[in-house]
C-alpha atoms as a PDB file:
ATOM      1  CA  UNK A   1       8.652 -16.896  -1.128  1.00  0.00           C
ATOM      2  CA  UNK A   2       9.032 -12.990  -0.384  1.00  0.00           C
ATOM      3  CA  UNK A   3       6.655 -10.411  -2.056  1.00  0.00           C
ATOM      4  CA  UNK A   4       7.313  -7.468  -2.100  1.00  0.00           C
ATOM      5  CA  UNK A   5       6.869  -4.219  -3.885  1.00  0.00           C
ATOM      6  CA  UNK A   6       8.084  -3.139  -7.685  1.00  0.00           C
ATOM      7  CA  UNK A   7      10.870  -0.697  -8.046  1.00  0.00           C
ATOM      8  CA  UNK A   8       8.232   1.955  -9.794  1.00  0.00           C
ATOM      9  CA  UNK A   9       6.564   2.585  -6.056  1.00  0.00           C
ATOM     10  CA  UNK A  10      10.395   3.593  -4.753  1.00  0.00           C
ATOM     11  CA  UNK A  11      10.705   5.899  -7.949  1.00  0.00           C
ATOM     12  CA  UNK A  12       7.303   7.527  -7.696  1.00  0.00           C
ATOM     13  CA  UNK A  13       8.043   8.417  -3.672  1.00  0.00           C
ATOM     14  CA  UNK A  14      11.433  10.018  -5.153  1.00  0.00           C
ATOM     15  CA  UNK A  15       9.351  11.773  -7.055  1.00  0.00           C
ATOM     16  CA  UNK A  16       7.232  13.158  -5.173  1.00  0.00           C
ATOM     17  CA  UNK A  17       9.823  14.303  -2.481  1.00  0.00           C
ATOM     18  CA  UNK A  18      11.272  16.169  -5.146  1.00  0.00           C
ATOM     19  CA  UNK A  19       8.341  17.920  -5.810  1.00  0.00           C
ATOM     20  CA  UNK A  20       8.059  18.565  -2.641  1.00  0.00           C
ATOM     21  CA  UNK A  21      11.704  20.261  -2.568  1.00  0.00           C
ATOM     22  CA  UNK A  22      10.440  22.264  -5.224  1.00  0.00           C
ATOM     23  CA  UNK A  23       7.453  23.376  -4.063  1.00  0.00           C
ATOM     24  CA  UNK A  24       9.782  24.670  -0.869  1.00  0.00           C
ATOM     25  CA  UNK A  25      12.194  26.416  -3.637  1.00  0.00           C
ATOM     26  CA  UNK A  26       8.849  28.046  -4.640  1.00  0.00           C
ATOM     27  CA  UNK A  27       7.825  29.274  -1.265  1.00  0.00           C
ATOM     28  CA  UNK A  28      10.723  30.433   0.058  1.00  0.00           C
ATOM     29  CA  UNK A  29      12.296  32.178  -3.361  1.00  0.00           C
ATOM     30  CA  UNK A  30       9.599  32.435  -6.008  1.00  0.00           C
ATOM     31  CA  UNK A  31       5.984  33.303  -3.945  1.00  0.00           C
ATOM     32  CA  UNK A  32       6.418  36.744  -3.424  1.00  0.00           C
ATOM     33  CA  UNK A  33       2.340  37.501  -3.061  1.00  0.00           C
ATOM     34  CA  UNK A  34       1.464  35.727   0.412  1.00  0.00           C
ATOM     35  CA  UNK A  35      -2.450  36.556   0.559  1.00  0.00           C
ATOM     36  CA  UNK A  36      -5.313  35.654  -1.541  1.00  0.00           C
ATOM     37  CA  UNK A  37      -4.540  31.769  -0.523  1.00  0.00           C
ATOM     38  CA  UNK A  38      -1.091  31.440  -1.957  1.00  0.00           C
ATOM     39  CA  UNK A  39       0.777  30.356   0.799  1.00  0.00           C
ATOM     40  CA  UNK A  40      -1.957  27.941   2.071  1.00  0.00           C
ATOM     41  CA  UNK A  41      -2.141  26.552  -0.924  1.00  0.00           C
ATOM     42  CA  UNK A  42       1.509  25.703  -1.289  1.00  0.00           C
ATOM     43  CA  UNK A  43       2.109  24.724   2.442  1.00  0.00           C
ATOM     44  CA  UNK A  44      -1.179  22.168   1.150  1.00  0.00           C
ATOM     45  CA  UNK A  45       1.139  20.519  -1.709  1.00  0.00           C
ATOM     46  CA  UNK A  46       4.088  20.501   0.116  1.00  0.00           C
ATOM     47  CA  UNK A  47       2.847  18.378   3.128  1.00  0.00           C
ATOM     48  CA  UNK A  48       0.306  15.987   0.433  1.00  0.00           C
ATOM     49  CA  UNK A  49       4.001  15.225  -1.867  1.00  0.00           C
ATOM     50  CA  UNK A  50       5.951  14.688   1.445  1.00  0.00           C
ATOM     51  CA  UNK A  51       3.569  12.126   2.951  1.00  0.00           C
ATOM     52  CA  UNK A  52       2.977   9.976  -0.411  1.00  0.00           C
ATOM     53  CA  UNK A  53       6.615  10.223  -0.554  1.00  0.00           C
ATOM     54  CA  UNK A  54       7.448   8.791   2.688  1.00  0.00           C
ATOM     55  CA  UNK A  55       4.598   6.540   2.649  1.00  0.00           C
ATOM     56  CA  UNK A  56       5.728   5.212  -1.086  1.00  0.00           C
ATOM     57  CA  UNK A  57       8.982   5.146   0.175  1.00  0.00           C
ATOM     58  CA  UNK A  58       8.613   3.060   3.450  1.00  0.00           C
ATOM     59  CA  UNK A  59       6.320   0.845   1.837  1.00  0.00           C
ATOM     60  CA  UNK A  60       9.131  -0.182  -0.817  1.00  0.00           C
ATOM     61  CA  UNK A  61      11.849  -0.724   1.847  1.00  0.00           C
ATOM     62  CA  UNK A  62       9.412  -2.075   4.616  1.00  0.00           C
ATOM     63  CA  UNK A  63       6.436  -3.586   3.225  1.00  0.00           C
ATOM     64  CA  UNK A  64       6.626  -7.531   3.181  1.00  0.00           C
ATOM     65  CA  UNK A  65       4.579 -10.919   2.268  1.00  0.00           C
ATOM     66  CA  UNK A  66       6.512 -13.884   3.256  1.00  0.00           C
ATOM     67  CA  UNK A  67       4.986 -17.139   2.158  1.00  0.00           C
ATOM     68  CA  UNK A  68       5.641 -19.969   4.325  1.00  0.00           C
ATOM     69  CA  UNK A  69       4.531 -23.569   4.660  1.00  0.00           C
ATOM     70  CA  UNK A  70       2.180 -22.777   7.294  1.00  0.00           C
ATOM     71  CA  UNK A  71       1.339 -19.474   7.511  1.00  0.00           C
ATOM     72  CA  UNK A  72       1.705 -15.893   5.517  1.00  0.00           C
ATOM     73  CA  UNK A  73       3.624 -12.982   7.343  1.00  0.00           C
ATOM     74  CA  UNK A  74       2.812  -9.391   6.259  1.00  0.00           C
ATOM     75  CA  UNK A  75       5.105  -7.057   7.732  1.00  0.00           C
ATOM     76  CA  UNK A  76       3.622  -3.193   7.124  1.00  0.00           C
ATOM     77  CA  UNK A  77       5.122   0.178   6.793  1.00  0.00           C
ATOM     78  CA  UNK A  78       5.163   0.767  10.245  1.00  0.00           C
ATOM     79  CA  UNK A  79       7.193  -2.867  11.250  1.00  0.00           C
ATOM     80  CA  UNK A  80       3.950  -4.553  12.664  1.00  0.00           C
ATOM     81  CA  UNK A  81       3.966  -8.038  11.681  1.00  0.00           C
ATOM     82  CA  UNK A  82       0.706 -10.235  11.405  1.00  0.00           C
ATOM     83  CA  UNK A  83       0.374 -13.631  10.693  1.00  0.00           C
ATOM     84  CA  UNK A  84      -2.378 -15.987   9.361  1.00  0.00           C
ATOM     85  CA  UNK A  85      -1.837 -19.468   9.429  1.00  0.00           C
ATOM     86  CA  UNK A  86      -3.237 -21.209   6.295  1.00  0.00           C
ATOM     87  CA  UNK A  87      -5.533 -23.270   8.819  1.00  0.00           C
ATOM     88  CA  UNK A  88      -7.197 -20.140  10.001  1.00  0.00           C
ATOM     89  CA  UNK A  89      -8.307 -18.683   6.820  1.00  0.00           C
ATOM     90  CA  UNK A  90     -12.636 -18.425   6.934  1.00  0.00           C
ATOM     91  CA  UNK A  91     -12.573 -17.330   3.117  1.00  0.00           C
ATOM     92  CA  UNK A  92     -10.718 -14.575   0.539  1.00  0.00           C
ATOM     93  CA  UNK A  93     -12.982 -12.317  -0.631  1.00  0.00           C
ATOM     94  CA  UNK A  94     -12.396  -8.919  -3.484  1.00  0.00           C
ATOM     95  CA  UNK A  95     -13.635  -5.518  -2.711  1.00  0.00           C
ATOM     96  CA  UNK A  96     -14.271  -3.848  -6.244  1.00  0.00           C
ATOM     97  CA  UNK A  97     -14.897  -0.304  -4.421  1.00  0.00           C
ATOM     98  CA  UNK A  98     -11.408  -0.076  -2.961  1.00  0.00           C
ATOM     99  CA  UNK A  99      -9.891  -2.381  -5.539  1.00  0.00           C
ATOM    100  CA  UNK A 100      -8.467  -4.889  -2.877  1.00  0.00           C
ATOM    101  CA  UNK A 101      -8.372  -8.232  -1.885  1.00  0.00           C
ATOM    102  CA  UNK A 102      -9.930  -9.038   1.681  1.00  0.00           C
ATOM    103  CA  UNK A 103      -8.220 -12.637   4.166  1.00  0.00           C
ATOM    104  CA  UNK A 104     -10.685 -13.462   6.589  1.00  0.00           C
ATOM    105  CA  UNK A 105      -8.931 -14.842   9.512  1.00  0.00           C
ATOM    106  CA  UNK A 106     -10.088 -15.195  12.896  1.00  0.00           C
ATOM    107  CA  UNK A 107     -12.825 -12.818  12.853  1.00  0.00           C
ATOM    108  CA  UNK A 108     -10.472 -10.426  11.474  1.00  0.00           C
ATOM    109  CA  UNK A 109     -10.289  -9.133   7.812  1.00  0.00           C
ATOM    110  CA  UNK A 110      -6.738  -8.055   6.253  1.00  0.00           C
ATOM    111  CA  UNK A 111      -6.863  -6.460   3.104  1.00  0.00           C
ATOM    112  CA  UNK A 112      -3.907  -6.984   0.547  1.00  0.00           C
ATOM    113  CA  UNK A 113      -3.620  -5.190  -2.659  1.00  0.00           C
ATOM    114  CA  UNK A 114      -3.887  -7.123  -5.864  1.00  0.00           C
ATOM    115  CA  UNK A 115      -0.239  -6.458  -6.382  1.00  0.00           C
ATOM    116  CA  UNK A 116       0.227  -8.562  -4.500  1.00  0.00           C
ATOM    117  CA  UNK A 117      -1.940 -11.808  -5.517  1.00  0.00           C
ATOM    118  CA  UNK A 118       0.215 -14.501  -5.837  1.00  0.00           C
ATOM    119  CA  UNK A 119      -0.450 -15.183  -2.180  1.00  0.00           C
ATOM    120  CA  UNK A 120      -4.199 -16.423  -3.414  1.00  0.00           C
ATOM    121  CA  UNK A 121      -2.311 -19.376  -5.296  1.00  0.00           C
ATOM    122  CA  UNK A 122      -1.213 -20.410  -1.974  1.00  0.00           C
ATOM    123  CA  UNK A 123      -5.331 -21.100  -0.592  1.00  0.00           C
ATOM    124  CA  UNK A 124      -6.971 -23.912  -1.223  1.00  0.00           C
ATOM    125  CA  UNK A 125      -9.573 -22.844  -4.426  1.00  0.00           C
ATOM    126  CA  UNK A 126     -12.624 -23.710  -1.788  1.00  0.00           C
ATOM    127  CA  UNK A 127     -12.013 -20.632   0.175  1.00  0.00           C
ATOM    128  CA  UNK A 128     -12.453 -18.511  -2.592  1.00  0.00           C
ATOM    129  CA  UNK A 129     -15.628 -16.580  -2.778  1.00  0.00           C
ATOM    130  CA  UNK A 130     -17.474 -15.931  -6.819  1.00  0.00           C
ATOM    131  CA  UNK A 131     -16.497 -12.279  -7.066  1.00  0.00           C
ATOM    132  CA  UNK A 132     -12.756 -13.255  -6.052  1.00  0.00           C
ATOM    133  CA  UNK A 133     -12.977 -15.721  -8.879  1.00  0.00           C
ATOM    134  CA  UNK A 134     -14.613 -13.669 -11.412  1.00  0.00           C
ATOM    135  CA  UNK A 135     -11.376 -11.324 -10.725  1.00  0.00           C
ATOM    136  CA  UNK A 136      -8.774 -14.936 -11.529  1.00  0.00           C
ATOM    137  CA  UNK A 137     -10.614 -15.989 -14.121  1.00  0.00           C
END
């Protein structure tokens, strides 16, 4: 089984690259008034819409969960691929602060967003901690 993201991520990235081509319409053809923070400003929005664009972007092409019999692969935005074996999971815990959902493996915590939860059907039901329940239930 391969999760992966919805098409809405891809069209939100699109979207904000073209604001971000707009905003460089606006500074090079429309700001005409460079002081009293104008052009900081601007510069500000451009680079915020260009980096949840590409970030948005390369998570919708790059960003995997492959479900196997034996282990899960998560392959990030960046290519790095990590792998917990089934075996090796200590328990599956939710954060509600940062709204995600947190694999202790190996000493090691990955955190998956709930998008993505159909992995959890995949642990054995012992593993799960109360406030990850509360959250399924």
């Amino acid at each position: 089984m391969d999760l992966k993201p919805g098409k809405l991520i891809l069209y939100f990235g699109l979207f904000c690259f073209a604001i971000s081509l707009l905003l460089i319409y606006v500074l090079f053809f429309v700001l005409k008034e460079y002081e009293n923070g104008g052009l900081l400003s601007v510069l500000a929005m451009i680079i915020g819409f260009s980096s949840i664009g590409l970030y948005l972007t390369l998570h919708y092409f790059k960003y995997r969960i492959i479900i196997g019999d034996k282990s899960m692969t998560i392959k990030n935005e960046i290519g790095q691929i990590k792998e917990i074996y089934w075996t090796d999971i200590e328990k599956v815990d939710y954060n509600k602060t940062l709204n995600m959902i947190v694999v202790y493996s190996d000493q090691k915590k990955k955190w998956i967003s709930p998008i993505y939860g159909h992995f959890i059907d995949f642990i054995e039901p012992d593993k799960h901690t109360e406030k990850l329940k509360s959250i399924i239930n």
